[in-house]
C-alpha atoms as a PDB file:
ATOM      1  CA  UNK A   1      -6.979 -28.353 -13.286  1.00  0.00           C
ATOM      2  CA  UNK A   2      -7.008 -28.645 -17.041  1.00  0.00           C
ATOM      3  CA  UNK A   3      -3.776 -28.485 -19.348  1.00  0.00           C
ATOM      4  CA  UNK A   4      -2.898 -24.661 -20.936  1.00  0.00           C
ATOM      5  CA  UNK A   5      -5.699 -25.046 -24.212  1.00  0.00           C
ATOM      6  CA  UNK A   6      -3.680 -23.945 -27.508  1.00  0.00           C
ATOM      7  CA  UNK A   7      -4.686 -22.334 -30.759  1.00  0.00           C
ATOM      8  CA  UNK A   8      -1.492 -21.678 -32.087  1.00  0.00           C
ATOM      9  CA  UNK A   9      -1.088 -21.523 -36.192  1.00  0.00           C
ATOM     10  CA  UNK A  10       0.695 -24.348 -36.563  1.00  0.00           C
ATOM     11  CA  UNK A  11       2.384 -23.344 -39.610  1.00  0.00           C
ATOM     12  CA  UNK A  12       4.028 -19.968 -38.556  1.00  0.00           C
ATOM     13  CA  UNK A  13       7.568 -21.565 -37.618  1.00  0.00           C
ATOM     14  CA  UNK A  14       8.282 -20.344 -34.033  1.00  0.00           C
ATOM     15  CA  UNK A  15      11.065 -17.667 -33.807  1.00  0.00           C
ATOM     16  CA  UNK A  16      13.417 -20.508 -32.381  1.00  0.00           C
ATOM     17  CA  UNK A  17      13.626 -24.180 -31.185  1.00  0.00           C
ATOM     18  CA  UNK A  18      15.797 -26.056 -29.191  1.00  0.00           C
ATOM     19  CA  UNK A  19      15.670 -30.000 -29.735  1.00  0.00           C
ATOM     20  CA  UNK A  20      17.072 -32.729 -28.090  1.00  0.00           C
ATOM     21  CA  UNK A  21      16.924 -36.449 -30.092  1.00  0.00           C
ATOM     22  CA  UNK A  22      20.166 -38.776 -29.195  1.00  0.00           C
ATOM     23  CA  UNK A  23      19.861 -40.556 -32.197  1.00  0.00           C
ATOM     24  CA  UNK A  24      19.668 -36.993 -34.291  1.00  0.00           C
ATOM     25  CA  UNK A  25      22.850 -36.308 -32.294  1.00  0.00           C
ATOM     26  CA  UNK A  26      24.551 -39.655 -32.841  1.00  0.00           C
ATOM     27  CA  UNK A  27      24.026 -39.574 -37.035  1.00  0.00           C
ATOM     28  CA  UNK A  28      24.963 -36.168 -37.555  1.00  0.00           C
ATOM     29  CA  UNK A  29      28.261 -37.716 -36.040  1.00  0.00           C
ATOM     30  CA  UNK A  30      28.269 -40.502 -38.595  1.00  0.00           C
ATOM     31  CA  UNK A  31      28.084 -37.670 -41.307  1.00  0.00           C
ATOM     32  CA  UNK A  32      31.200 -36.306 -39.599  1.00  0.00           C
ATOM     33  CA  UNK A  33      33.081 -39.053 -39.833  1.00  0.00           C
ATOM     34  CA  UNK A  34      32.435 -40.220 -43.113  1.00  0.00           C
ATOM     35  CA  UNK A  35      33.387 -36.682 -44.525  1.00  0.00           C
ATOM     36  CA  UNK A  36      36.882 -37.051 -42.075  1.00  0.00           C
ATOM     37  CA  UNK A  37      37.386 -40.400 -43.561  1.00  0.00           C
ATOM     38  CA  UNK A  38      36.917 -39.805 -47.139  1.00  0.00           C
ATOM     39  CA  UNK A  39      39.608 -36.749 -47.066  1.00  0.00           C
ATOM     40  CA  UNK A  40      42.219 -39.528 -46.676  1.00  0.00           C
ATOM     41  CA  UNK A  41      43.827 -42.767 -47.716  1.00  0.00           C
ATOM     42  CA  UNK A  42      43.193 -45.263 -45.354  1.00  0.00           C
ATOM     43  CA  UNK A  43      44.907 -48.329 -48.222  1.00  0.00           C
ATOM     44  CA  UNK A  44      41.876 -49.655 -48.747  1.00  0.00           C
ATOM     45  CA  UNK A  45      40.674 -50.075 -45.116  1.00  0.00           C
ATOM     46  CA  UNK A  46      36.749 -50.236 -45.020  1.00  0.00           C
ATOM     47  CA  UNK A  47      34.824 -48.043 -43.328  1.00  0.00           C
ATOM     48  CA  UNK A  48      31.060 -47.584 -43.000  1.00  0.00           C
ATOM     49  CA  UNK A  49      27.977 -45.858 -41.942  1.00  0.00           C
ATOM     50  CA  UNK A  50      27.680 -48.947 -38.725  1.00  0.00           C
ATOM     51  CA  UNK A  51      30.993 -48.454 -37.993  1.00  0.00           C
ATOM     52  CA  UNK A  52      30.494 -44.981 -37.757  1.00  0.00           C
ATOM     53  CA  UNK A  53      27.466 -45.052 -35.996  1.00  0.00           C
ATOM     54  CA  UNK A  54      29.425 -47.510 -32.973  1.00  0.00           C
ATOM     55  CA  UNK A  55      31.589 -45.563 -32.661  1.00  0.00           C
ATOM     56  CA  UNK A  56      29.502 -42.587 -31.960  1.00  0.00           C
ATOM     57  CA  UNK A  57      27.284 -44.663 -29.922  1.00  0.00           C
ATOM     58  CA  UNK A  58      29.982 -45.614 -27.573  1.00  0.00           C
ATOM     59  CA  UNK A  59      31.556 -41.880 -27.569  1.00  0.00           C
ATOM     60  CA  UNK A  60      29.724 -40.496 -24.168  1.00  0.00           C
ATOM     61  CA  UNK A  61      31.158 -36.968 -24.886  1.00  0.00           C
ATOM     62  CA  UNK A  62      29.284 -36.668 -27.890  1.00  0.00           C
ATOM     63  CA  UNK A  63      26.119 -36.497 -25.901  1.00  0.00           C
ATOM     64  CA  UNK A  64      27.805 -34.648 -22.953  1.00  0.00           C
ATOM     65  CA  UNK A  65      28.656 -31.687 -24.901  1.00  0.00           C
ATOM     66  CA  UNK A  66      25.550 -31.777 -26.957  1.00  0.00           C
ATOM     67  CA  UNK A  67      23.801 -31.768 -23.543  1.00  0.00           C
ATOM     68  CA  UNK A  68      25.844 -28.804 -22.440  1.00  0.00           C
ATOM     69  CA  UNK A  69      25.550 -26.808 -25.975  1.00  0.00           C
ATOM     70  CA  UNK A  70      21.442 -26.797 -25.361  1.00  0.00           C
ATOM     71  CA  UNK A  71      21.272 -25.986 -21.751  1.00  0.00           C
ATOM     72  CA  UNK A  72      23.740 -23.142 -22.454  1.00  0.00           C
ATOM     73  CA  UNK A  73      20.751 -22.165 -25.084  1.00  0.00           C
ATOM     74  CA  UNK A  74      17.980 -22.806 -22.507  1.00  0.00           C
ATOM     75  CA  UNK A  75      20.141 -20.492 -20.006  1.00  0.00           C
ATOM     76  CA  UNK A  76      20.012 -17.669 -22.266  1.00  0.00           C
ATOM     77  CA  UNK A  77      16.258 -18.122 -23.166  1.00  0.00           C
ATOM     78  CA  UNK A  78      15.392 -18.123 -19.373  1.00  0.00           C
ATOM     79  CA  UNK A  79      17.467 -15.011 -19.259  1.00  0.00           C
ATOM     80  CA  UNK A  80      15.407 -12.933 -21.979  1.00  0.00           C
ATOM     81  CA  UNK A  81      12.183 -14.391 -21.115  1.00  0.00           C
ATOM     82  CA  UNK A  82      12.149 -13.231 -17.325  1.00  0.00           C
ATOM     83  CA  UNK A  83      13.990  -9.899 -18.451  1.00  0.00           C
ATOM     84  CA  UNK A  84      10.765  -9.788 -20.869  1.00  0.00           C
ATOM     85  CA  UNK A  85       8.896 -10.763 -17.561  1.00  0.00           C
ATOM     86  CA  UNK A  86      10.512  -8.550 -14.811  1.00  0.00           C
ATOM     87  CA  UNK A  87      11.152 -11.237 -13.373  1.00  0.00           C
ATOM     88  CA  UNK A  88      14.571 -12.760 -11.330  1.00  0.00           C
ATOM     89  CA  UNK A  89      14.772 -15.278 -13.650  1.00  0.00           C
ATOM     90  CA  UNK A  90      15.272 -17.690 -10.277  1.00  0.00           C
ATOM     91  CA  UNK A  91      11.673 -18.671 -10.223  1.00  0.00           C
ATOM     92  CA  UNK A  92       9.118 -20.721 -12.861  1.00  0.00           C
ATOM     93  CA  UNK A  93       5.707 -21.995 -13.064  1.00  0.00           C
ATOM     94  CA  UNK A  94       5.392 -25.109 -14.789  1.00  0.00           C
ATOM     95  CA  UNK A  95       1.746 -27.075 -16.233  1.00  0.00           C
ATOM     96  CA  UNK A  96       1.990 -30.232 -18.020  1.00  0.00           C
ATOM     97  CA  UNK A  97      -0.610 -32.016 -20.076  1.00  0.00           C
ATOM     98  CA  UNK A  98      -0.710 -35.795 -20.980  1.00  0.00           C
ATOM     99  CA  UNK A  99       2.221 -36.737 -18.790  1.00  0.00           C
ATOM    100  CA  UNK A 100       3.012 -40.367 -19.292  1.00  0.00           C
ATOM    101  CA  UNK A 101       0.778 -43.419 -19.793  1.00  0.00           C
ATOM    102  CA  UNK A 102      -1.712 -42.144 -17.977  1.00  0.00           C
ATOM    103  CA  UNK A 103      -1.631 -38.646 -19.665  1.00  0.00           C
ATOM    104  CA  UNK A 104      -2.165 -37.045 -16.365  1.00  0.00           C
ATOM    105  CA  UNK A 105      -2.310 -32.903 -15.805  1.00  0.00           C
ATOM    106  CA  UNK A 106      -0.763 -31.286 -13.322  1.00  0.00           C
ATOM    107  CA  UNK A 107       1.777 -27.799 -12.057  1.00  0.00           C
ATOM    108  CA  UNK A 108       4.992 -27.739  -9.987  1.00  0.00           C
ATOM    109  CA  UNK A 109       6.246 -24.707  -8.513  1.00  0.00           C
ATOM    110  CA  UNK A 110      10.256 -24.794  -9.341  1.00  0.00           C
ATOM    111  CA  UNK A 111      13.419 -22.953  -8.699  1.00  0.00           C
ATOM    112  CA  UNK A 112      16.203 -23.082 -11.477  1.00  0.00           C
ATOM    113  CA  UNK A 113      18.763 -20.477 -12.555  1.00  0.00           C
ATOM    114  CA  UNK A 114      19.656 -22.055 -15.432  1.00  0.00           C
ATOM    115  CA  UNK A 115      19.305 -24.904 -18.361  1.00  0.00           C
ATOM    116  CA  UNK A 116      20.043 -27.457 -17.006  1.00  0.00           C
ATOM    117  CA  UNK A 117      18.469 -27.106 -13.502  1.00  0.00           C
ATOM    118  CA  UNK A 118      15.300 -26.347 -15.125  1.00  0.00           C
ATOM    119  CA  UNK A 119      15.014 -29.331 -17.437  1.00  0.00           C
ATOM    120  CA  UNK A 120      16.442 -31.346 -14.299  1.00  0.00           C
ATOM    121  CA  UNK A 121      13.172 -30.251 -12.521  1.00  0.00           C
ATOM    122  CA  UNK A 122      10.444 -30.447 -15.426  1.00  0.00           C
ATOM    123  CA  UNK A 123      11.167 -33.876 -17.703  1.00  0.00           C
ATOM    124  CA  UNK A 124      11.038 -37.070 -15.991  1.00  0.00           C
ATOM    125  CA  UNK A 125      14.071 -39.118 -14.916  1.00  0.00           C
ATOM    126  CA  UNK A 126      14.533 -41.049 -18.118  1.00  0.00           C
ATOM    127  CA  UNK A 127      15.358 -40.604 -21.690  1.00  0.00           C
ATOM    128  CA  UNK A 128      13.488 -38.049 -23.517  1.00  0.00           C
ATOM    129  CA  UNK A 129      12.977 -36.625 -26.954  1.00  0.00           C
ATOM    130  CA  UNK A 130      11.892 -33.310 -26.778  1.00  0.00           C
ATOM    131  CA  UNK A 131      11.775 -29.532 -28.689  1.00  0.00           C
ATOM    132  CA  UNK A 132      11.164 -26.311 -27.087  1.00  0.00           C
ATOM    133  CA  UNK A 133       9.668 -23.345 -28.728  1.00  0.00           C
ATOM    134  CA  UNK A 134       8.367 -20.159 -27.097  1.00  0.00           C
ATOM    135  CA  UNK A 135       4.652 -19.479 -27.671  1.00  0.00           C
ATOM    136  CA  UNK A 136       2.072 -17.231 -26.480  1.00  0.00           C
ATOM    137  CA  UNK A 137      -1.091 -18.777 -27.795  1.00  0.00           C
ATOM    138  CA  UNK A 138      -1.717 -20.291 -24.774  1.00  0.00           C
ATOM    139  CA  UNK A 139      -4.141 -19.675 -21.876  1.00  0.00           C
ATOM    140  CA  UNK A 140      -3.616 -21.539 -18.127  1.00  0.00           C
ATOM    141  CA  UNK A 141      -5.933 -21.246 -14.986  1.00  0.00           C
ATOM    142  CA  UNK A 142      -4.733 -17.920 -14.139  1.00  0.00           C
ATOM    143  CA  UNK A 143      -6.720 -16.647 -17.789  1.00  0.00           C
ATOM    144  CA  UNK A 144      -3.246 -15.518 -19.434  1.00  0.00           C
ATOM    145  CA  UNK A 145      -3.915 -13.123 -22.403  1.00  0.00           C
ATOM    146  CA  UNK A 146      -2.159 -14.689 -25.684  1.00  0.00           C
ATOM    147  CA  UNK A 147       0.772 -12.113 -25.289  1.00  0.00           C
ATOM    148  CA  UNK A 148       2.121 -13.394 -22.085  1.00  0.00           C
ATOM    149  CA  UNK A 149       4.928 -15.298 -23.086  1.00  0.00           C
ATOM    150  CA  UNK A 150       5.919 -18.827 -22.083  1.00  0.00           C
ATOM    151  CA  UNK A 151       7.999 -21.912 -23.011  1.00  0.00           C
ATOM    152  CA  UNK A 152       6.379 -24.954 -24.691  1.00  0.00           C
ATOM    153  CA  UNK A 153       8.169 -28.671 -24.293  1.00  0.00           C
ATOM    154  CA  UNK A 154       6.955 -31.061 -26.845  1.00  0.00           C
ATOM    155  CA  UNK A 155       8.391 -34.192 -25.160  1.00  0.00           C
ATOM    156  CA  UNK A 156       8.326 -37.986 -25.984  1.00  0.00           C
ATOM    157  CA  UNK A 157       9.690 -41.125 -23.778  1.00  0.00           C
ATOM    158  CA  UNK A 158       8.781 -44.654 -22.902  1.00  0.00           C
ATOM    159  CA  UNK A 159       5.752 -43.924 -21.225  1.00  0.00           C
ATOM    160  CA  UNK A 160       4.696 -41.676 -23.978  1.00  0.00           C
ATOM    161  CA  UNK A 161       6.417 -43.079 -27.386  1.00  0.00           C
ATOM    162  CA  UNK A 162       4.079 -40.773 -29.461  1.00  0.00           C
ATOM    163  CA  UNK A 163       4.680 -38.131 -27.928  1.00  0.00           C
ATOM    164  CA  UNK A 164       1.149 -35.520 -26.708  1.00  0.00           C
ATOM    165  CA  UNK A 165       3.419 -34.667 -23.325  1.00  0.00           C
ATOM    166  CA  UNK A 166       3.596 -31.038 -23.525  1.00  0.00           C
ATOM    167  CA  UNK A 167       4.886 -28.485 -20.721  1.00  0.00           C
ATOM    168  CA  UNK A 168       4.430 -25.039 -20.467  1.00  0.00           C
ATOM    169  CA  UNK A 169       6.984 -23.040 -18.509  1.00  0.00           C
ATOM    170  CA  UNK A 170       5.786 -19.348 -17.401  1.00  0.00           C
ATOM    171  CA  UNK A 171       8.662 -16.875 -15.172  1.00  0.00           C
ATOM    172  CA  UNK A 172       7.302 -16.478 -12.199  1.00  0.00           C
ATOM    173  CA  UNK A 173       7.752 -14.391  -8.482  1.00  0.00           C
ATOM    174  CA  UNK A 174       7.090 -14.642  -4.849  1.00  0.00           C
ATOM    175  CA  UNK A 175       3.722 -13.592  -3.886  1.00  0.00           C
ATOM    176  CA  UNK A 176       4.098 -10.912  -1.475  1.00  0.00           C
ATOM    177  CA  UNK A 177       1.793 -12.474   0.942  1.00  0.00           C
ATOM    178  CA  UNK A 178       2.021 -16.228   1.193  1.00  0.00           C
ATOM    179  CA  UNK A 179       5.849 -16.962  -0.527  1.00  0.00           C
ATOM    180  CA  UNK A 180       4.443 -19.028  -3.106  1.00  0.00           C
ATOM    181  CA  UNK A 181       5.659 -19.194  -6.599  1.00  0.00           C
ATOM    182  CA  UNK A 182       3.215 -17.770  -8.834  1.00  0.00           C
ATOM    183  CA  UNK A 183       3.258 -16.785 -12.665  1.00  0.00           C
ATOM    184  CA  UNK A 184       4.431 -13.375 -13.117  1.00  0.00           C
ATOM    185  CA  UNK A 185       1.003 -12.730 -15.202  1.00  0.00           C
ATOM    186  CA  UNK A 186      -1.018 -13.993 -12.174  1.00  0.00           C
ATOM    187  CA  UNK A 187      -0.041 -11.621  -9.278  1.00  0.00           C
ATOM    188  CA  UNK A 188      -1.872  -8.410  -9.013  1.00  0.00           C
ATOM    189  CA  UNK A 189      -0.658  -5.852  -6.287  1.00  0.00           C
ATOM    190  CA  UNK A 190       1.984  -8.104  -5.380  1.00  0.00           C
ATOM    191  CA  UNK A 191      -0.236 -11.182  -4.858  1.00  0.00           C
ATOM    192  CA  UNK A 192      -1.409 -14.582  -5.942  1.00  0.00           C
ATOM    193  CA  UNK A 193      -5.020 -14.904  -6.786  1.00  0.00           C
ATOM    194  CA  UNK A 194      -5.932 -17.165  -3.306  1.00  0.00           C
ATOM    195  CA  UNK A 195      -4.249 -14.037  -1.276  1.00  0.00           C
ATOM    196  CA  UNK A 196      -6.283 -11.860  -3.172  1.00  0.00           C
ATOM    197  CA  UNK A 197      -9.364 -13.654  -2.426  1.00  0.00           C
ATOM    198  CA  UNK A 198      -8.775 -13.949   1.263  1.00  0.00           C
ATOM    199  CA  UNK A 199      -8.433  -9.509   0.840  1.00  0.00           C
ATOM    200  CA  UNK A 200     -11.669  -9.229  -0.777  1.00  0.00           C
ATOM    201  CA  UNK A 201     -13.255 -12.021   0.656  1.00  0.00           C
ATOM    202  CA  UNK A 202     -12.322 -12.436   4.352  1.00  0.00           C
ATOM    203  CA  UNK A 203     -12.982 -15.475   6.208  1.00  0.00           C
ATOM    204  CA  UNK A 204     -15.688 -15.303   8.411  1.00  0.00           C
ATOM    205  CA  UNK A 205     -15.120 -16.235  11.754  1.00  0.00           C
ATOM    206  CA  UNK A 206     -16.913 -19.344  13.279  1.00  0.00           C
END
């Protein structure tokens, strides 16, 4: 199965973005404390931007609550986007393309109600650098128009330092016949296209 093809305009800024970059999160607390800093007298004590940055490094709250702040966001996207769906929101289809070294393709069924459950299920178990956007320019096996809404995860790691690891995350339901998850966009009458083949197409006996 190939990767969700793409011919998004890449310079019409997406109507939002969530992105995740420790090292992002860790300078923008340098900033902080500089600003803090210079707002007193410290005698003459020095204080500087590697200070500042150990100090943030070693601060695992910073990156706790930063964590918490964009799963919180991802929570209330998943919320909207299965509303726009009809969906539960409980459900999601989810294709990758270029995963890792190897830049293999692939799709996992997954359950999450939230943020962080869904992120737990999709990106690999290490650290990542990644941005979601919603997009609709984008097409998967089940022949999506380009108004069918989804989530796209831009995502770099170890395996893939350059990034070109890209999910795309569609609501999805039970197909009324087999129980599978299926993208909302690819069940007709209730069912997944393979249960809709076996109706039209019955199995002939041997």
């Amino acid at each position: 199965m190939n990767p969700p093809s793409t011919s998004e305009d890449t310079s019409t800024e997406p109507a939002w973005s969530l992105r995740w970059n420790t090292l992002d999160i860790a300078e923008a607390d340098v900033e902080r404390q500089l600003e803090e800093w210079s707002r007193e007298d410290h005698g003459g004590e020095e204080f500087d931007e590697r200070k500042a940055f150990d100090i943030a490094c070693a601060d695992s709250d910073l990156v706790d609550f930063a964590w918490e702040d964009i799963t919180m966001c991802l929570t209330e996207k998943m919320k909207e986007l299965a509303e726009q769906a009809g969906t539960s929101g409980s459900f999601w289809w989810v294709e990758v393309g270029g995963f890792g070294w190897r830049k293999l393709d692939g799709y996992k069924r997954v359950t999450a109600e939230d943020g962080r459950a869904l992120l737990a299920e999709v990106l690999p178990k290490t650290d990542c650098t990644f941005t979601i956007t919603p997009t609709t320019s984008c097409t998967d096996h089940y022949d999506a128009d380009d108004n069918v809404t989804c989530f796209h995860v831009a995502n770099a790691h170890h395996d893939a330092p350059t990034g070109g690891e890209g999910y795309w995350i569609w609501p999805a339901r039970l197909c009324n016949d087999c129980d599978e998850i299926t993208p909302a966009h690819g069940l007709k009458d209730g069912m997944c296209v393979e249960c809709r083949k076996d109706v039209t197409e019955p199995r002939q006996e041997g």
